[in-house]
N, C-alpha and C. Protein backbone atom coordinates (compact mmCIF):
# COMPACT_ATOMS: atom_id res chain seq x y z
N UNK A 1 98.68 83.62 115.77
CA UNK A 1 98.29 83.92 114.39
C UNK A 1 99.52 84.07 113.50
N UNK A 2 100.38 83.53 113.75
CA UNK A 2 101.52 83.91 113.14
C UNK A 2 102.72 85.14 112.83
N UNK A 3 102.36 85.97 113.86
CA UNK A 3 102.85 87.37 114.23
C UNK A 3 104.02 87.39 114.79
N UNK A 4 104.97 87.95 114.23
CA UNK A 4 106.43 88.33 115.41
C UNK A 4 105.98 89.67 115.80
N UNK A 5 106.85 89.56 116.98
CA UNK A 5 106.47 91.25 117.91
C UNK A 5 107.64 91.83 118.09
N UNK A 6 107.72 93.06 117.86
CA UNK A 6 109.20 93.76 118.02
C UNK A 6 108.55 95.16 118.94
N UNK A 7 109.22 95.15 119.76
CA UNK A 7 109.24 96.75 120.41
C UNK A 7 110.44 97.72 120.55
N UNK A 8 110.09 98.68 119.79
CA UNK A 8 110.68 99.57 119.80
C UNK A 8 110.38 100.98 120.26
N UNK A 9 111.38 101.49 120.88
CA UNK A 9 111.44 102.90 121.93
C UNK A 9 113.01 103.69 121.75
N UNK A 10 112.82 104.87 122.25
CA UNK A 10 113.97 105.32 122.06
C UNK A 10 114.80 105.41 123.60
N UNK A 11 114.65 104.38 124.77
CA UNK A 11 115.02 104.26 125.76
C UNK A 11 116.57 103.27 125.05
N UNK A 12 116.79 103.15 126.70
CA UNK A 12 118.76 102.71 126.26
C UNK A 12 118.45 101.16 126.24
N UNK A 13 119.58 100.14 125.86
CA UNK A 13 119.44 98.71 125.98
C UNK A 13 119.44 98.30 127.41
N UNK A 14 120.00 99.15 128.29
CA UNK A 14 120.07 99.03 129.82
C UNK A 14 118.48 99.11 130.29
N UNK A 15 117.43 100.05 129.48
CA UNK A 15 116.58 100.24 130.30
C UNK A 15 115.50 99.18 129.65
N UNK A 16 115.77 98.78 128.35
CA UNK A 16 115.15 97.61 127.96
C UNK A 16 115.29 96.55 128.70
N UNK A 17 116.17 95.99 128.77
CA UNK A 17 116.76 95.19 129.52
C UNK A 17 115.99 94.83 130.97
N UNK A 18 115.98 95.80 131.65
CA UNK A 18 115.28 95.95 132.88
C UNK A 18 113.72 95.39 133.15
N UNK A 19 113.32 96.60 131.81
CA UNK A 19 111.78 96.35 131.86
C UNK A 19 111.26 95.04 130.98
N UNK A 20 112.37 94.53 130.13
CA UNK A 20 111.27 93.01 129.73
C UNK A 20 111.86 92.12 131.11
N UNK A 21 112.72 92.34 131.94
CA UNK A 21 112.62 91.24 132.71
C UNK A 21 111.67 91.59 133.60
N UNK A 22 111.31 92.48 134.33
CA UNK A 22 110.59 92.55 134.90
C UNK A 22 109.08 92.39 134.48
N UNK A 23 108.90 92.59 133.42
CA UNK A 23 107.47 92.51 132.71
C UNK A 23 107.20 91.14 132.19
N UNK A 24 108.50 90.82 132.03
CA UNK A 24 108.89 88.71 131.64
C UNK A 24 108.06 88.99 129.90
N UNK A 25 108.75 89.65 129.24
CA UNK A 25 108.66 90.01 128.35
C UNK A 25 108.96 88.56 127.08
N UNK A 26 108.15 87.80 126.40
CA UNK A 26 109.07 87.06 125.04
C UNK A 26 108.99 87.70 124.04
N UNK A 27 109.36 88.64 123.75
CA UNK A 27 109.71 89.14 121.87
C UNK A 27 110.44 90.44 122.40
N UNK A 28 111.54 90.63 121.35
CA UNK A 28 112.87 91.24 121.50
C UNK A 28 112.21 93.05 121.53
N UNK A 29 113.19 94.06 122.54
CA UNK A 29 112.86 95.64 122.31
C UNK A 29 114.33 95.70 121.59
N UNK A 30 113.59 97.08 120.97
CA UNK A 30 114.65 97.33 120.06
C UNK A 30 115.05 98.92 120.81
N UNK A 31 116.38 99.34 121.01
CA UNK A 31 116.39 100.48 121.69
C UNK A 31 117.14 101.51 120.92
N UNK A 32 115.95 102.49 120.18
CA UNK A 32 116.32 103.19 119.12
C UNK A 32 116.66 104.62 119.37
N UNK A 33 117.44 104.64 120.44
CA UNK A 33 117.95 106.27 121.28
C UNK A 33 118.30 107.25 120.48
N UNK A 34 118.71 106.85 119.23
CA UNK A 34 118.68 108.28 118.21
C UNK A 34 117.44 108.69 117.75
N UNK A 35 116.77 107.43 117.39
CA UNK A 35 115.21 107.74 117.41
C UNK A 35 114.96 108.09 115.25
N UNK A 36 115.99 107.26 114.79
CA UNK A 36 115.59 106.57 113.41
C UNK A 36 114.88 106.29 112.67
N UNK A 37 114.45 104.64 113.24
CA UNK A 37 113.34 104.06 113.06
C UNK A 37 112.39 104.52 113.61
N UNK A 38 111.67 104.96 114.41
CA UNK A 38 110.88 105.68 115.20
C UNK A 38 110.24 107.12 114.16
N UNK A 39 111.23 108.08 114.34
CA UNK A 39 111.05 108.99 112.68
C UNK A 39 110.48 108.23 111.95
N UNK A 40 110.97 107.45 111.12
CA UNK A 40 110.73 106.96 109.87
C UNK A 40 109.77 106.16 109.40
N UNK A 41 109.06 106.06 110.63
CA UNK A 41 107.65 105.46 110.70
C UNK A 41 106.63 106.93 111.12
N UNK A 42 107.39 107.51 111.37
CA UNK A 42 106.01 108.60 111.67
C UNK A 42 105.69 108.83 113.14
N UNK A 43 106.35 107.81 113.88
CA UNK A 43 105.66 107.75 115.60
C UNK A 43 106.39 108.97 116.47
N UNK A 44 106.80 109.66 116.22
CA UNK A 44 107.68 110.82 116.79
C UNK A 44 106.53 112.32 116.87
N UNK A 45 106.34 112.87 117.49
CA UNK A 45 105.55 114.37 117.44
C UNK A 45 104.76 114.66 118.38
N UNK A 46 104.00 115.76 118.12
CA UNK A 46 103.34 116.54 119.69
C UNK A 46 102.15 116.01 120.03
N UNK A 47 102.38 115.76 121.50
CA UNK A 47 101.55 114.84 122.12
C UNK A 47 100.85 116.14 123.04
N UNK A 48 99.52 115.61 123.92
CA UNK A 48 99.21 116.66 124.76
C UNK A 48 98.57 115.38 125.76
N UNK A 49 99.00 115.95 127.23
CA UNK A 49 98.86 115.78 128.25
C UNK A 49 98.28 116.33 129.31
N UNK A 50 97.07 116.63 129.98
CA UNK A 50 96.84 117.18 131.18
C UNK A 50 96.90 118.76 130.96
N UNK A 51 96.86 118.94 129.19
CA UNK A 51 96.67 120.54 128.90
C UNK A 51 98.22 120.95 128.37
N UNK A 52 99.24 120.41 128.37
CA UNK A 52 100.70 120.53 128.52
C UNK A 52 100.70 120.03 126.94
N UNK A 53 101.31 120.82 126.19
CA UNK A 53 101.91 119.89 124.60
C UNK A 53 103.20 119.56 124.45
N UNK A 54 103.59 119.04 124.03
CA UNK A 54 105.31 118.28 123.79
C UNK A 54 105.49 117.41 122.97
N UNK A 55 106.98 117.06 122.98
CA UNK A 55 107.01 115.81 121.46
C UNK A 55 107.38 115.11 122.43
N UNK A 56 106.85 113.71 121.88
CA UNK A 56 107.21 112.65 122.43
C UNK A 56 106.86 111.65 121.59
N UNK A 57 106.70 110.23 121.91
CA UNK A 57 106.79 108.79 121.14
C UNK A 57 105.39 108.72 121.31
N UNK A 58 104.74 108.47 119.66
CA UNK A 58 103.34 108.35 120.08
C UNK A 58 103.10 106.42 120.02
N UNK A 59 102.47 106.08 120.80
CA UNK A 59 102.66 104.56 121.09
C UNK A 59 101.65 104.12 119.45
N UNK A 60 101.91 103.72 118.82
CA UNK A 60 101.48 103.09 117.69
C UNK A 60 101.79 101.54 117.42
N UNK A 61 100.88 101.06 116.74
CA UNK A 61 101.21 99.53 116.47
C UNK A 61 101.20 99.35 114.78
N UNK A 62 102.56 98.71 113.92
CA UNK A 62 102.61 98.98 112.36
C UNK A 62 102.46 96.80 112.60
N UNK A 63 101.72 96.49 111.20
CA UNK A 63 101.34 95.10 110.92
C UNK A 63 101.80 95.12 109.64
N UNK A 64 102.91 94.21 109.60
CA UNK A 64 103.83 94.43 108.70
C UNK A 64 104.29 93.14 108.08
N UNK A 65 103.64 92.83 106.69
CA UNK A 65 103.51 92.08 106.13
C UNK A 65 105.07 91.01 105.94
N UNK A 66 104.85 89.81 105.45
CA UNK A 66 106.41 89.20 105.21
C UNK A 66 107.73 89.84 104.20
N UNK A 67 106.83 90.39 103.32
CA UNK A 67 107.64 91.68 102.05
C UNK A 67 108.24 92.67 102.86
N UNK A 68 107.20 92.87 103.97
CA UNK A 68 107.91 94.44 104.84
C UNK A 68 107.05 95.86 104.32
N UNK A 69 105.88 95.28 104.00
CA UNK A 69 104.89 95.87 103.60
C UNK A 69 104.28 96.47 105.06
N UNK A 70 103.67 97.47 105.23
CA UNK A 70 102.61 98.19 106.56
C UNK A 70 101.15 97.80 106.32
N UNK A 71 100.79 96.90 106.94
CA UNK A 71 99.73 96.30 106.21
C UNK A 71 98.26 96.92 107.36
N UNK A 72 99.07 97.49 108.18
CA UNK A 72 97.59 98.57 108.97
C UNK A 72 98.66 98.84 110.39
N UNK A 73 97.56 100.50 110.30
CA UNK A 73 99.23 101.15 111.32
C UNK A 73 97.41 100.94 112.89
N UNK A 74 97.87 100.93 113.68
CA UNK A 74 97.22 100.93 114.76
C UNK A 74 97.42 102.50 115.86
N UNK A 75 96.77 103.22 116.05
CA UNK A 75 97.31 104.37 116.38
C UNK A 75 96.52 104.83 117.67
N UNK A 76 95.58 103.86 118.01
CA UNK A 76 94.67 103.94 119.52
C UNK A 76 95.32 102.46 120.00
N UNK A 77 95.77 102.56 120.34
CA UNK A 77 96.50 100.99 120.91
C UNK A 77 95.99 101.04 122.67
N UNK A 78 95.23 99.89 122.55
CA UNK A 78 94.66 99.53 123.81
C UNK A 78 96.07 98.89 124.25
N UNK A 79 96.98 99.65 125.28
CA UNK A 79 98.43 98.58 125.89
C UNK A 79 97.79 97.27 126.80
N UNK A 80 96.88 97.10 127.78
CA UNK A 80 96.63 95.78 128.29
C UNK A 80 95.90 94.94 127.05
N UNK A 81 95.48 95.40 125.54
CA UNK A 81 95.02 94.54 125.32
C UNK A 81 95.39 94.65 123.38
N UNK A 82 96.45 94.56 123.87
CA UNK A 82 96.99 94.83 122.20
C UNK A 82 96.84 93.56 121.46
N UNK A 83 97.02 92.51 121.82
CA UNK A 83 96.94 91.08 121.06
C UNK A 83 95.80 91.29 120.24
N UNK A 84 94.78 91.64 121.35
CA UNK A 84 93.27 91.35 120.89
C UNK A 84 93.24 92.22 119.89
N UNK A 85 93.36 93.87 120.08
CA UNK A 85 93.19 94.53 119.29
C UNK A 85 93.54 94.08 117.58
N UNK A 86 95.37 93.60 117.70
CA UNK A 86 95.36 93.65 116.24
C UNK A 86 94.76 92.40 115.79
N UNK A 87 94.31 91.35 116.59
CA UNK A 87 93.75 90.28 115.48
C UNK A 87 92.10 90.36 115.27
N UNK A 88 91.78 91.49 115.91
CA UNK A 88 90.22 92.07 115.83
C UNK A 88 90.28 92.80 114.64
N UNK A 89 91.30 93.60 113.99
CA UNK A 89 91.48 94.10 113.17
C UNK A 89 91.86 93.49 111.64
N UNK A 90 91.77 92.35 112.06
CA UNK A 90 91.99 91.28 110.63
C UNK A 90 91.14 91.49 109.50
């Protein structure tokens, strides 16, 4: 559909590295260890787990127009089936 894919995490380029080869990954991670971009989208804050609360990276998907516009943030992201999801969301 005409989509580039960027992933971004606040893991190291070493551990990127690792996991798109092993996952045989085509579209680039971005490894944002200060955790920047990540902030600045909002995906950063308290998560709860198994009763346990903490901050962590909340997995979100932003559709982001050619301007660089957010053209719909995705915030239940099915991970085996994210393709589908965002072009269901058209």
């Amino acid at each position: 559909a005409g989509y580039a894919v960027v992933g971004i995490s606040a893991d190291s380029v070493a551990s990127h590295t690792r996991f798109k080869e092993k996952q045989q990954l085509n579209f680039p991670l971005v490894a944002d260890v200060d955790k920047n971009t990540i902030n600045a989208f909002g995906a950063f804050g308290e998560k709860k787990m198994a009763g346990r609360v903490y901050m962590g990276i909340m997995r979100t998907t932003f559709v982001i127009d050619e301007g660089g516009v957010v053209e719909r943030v995705i915030t239940k992201v099915d991970t085996k089936n994210a393709a589908k999801q965002i072009l269901n969301t058209l």
